[in-house]
N, C-alpha and C. Protein backbone atom coordinates (compact mmCIF):
# COMPACT_ATOMS: atom_id res chain seq x y z
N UNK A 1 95.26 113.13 107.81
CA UNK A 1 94.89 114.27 108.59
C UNK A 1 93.52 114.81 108.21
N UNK A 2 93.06 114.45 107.23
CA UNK A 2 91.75 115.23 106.50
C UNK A 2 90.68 114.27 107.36
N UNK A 3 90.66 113.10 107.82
CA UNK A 3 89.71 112.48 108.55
C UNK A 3 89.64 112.76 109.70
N UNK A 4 90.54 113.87 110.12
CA UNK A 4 90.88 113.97 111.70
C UNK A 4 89.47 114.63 111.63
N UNK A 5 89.00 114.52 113.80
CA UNK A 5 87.71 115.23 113.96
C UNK A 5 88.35 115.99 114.92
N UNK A 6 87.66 117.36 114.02
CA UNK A 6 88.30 119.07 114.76
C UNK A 6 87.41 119.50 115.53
N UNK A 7 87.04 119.99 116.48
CA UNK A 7 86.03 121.09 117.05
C UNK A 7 86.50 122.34 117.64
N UNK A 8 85.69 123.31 117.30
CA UNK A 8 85.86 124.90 117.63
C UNK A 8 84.96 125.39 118.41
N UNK A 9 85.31 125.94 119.75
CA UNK A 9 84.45 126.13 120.47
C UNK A 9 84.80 127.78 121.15
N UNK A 10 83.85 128.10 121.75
CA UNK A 10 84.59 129.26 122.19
C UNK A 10 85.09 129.55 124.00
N UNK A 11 86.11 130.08 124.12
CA UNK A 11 86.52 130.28 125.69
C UNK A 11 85.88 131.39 126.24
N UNK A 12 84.90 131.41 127.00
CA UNK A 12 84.98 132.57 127.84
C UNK A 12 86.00 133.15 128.52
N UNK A 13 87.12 131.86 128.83
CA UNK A 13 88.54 132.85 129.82
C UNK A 13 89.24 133.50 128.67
N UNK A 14 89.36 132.95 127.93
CA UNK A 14 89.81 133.46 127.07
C UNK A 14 89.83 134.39 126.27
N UNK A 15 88.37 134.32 125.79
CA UNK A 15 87.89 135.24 124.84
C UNK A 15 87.88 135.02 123.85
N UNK A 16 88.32 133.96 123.20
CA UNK A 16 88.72 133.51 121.79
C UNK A 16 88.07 132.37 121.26
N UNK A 17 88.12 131.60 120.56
CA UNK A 17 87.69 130.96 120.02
C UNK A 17 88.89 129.63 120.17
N UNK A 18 88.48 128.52 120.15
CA UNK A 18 89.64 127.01 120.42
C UNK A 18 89.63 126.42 119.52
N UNK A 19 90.15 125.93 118.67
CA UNK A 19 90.50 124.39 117.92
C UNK A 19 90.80 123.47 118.51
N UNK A 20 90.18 122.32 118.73
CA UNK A 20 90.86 121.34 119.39
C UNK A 20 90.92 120.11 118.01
N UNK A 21 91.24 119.01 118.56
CA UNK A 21 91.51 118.05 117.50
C UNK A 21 91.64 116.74 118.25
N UNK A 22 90.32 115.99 118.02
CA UNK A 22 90.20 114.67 119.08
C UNK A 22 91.21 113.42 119.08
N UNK A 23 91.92 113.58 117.90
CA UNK A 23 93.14 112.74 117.93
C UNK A 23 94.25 112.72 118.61
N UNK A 24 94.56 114.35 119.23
CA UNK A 24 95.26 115.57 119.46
C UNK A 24 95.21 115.86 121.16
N UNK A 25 94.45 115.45 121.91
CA UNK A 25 93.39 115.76 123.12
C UNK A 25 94.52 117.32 123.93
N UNK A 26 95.82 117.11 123.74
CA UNK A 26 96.65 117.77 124.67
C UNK A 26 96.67 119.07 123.65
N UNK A 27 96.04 119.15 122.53
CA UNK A 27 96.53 120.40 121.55
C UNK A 27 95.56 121.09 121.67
N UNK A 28 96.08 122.52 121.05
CA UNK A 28 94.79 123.52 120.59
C UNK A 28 95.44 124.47 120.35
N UNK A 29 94.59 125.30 119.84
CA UNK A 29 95.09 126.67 118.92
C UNK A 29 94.10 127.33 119.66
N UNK A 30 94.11 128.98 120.24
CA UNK A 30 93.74 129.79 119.99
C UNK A 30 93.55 130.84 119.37
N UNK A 31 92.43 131.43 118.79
CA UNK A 31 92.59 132.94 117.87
C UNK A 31 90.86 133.54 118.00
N UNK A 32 91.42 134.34 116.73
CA UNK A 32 90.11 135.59 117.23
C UNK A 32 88.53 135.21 116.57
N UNK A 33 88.83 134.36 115.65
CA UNK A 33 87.61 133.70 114.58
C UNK A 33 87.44 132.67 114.98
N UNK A 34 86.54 132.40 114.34
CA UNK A 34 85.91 130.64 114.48
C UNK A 34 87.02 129.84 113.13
N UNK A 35 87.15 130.78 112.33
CA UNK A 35 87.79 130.35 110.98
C UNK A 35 89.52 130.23 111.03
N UNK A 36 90.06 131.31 111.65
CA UNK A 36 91.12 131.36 112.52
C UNK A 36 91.68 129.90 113.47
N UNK A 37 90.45 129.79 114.29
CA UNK A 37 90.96 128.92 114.81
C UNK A 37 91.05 127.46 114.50
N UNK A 38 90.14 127.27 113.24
CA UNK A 38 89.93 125.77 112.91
C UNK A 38 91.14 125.82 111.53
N UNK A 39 91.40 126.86 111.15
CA UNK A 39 93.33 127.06 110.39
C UNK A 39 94.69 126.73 111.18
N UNK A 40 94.06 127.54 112.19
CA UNK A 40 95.60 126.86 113.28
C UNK A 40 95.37 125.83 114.02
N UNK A 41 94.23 125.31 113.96
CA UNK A 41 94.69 123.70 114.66
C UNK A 41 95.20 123.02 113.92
N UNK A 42 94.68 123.00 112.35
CA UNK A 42 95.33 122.11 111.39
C UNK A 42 96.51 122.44 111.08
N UNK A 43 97.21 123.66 111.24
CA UNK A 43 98.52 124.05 111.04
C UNK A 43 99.16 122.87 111.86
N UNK A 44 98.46 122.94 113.09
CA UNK A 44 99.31 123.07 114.38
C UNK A 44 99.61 121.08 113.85
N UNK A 45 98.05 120.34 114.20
CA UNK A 45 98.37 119.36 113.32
C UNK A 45 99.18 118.82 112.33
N UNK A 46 99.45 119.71 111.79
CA UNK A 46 100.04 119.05 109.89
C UNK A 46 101.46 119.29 110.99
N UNK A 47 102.01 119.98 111.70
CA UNK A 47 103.20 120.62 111.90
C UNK A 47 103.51 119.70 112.96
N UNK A 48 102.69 118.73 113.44
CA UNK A 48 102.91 117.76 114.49
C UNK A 48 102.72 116.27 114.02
N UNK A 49 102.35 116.34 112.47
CA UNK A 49 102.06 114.62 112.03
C UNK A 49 103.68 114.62 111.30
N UNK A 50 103.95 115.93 110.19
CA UNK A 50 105.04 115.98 110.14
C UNK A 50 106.38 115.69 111.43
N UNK A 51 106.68 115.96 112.63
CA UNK A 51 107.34 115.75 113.57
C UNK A 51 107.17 113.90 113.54
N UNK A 52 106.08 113.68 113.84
CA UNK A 52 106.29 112.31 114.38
C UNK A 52 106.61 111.47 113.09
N UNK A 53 106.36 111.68 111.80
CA UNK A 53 106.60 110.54 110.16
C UNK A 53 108.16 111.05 110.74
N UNK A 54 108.70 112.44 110.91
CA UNK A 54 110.38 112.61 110.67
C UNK A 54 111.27 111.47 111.33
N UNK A 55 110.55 111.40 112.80
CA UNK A 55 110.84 110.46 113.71
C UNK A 55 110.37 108.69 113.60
N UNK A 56 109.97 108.62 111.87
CA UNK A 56 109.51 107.11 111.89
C UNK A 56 108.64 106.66 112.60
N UNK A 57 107.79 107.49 113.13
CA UNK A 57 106.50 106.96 113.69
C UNK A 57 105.19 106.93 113.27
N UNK A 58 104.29 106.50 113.80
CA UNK A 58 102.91 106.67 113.05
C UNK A 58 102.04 107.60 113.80
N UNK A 59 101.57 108.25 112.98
CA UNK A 59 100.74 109.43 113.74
C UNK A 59 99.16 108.46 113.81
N UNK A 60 98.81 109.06 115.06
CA UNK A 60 96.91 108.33 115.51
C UNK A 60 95.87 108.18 114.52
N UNK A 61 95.33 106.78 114.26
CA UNK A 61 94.48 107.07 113.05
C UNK A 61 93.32 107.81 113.63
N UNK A 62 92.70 108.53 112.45
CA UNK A 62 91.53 109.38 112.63
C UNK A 62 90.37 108.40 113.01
N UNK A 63 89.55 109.02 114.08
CA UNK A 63 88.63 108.02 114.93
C UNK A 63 87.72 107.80 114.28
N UNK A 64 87.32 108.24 113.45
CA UNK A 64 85.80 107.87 112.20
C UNK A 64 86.46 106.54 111.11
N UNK A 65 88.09 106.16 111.28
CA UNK A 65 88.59 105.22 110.81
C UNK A 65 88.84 103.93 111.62
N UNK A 66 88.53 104.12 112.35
CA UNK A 66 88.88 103.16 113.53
C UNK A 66 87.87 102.23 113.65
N UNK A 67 88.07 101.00 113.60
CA UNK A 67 86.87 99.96 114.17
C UNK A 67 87.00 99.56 115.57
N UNK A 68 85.76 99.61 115.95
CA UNK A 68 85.41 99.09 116.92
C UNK A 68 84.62 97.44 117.66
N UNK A 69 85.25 96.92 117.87
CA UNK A 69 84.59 95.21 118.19
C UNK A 69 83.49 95.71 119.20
N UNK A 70 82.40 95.00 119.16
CA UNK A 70 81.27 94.65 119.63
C UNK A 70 80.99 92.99 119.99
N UNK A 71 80.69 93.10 120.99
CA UNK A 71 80.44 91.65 121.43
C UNK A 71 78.52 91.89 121.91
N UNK A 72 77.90 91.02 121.00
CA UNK A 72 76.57 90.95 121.63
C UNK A 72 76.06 89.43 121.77
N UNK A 73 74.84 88.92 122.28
CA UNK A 73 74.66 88.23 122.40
C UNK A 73 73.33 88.07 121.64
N UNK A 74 73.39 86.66 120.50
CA UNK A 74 72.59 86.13 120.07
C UNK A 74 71.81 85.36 120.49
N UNK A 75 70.28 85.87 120.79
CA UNK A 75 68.82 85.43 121.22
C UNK A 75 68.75 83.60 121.26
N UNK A 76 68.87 84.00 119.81
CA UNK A 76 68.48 82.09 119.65
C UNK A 76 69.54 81.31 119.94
N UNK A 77 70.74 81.81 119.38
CA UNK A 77 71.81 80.84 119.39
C UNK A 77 72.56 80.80 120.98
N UNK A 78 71.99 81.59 121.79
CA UNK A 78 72.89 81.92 123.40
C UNK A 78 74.36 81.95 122.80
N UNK A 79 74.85 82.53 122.25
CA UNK A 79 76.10 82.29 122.25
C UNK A 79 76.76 83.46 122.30
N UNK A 80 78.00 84.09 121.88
CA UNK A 80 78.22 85.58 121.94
C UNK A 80 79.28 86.15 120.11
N UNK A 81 78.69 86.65 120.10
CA UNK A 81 79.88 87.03 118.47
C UNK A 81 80.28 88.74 118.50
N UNK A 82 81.61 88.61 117.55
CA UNK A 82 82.01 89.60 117.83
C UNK A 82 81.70 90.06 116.41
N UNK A 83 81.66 90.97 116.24
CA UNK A 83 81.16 92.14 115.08
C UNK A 83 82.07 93.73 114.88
N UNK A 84 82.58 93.90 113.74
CA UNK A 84 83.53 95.22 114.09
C UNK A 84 82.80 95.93 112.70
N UNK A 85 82.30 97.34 113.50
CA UNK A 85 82.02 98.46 112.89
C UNK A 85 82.80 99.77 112.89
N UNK A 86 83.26 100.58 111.69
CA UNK A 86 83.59 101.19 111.76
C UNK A 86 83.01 102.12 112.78
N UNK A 87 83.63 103.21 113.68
CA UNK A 87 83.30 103.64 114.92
C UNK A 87 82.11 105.21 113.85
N UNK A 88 82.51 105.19 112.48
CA UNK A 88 81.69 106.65 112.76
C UNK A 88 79.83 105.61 111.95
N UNK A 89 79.89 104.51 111.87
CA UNK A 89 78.32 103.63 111.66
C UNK A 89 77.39 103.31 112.93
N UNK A 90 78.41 103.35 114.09
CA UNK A 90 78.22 103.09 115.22
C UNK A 90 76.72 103.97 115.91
N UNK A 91 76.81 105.07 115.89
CA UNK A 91 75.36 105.70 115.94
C UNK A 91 74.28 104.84 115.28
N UNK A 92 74.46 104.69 113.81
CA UNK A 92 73.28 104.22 113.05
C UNK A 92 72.80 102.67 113.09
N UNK A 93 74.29 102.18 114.21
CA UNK A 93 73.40 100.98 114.83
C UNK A 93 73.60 100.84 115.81
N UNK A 94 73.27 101.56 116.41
CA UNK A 94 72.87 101.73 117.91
C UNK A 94 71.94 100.61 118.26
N UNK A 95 71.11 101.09 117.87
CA UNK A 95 69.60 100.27 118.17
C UNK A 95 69.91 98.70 118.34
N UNK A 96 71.12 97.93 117.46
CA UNK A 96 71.60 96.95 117.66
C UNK A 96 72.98 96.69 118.71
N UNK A 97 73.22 97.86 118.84
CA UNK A 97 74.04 97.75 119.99
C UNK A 97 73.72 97.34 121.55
N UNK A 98 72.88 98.62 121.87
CA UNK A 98 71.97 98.58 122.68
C UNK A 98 71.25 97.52 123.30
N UNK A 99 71.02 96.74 121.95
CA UNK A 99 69.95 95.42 122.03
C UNK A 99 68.76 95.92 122.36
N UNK A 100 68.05 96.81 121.50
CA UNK A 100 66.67 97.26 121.07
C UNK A 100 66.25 96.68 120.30
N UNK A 101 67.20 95.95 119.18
CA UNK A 101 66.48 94.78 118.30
C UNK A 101 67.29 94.12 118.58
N UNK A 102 67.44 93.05 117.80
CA UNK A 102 67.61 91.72 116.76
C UNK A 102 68.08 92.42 115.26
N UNK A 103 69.47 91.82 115.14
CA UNK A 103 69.89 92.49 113.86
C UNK A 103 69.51 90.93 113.13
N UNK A 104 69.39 91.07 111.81
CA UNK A 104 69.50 90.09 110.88
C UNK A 104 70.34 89.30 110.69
N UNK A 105 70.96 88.00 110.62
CA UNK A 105 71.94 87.65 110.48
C UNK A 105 72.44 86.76 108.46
């Protein structure tokens, strides 16, 4: 749960402040703080990873844990390879994603 990615934003309908939790997409907490609300999402969390272990299940891994396959295509060799980066490196190789460079092999 500590790898989960939280965001707090605020509602204008509301008035309050949101926790959401990207593992979570259907959850959220509202309250009156920014601090408030990023406490009760994780409540709300811990109180929902607990539910699903009771039930022998596996709760969603946290998305900064997650790999992601990449398929690009190599210049010289024409051929195609697959490559798995963890999803939170993924920004910092962009540039090889993209195919702005030539990564090293």
């Amino acid at each position: 749960m500590e790898h989960y990615t939280y965001k707090i934003t605020w509602s204008p309908e509301e008035q309050e402040y949101v926790g959401l939790c990207e593992e979570f997409p259907y959850l959220s907490h509202f309250d009156q703080s920014y601090e408030l609300a990023l406490m009760g999402i994780m409540q709300l969390i811990r109180g929902v990873i607990a539910d699903i272990l009771e039930k022998g299940e596996i709760p969603p891994e946290a998305i900064v844990d997650r790999e992601v396959v990449v398929e690009k295509e190599l210049s010289k060799k024409k051929r195609t390879k697959k490559e798995k980066f963890p999803v939170n490196t993924l920004q910092a190789r962009a540039d090889i994603i993209i195919g702005k460079k030539d990564s090293k092999e």
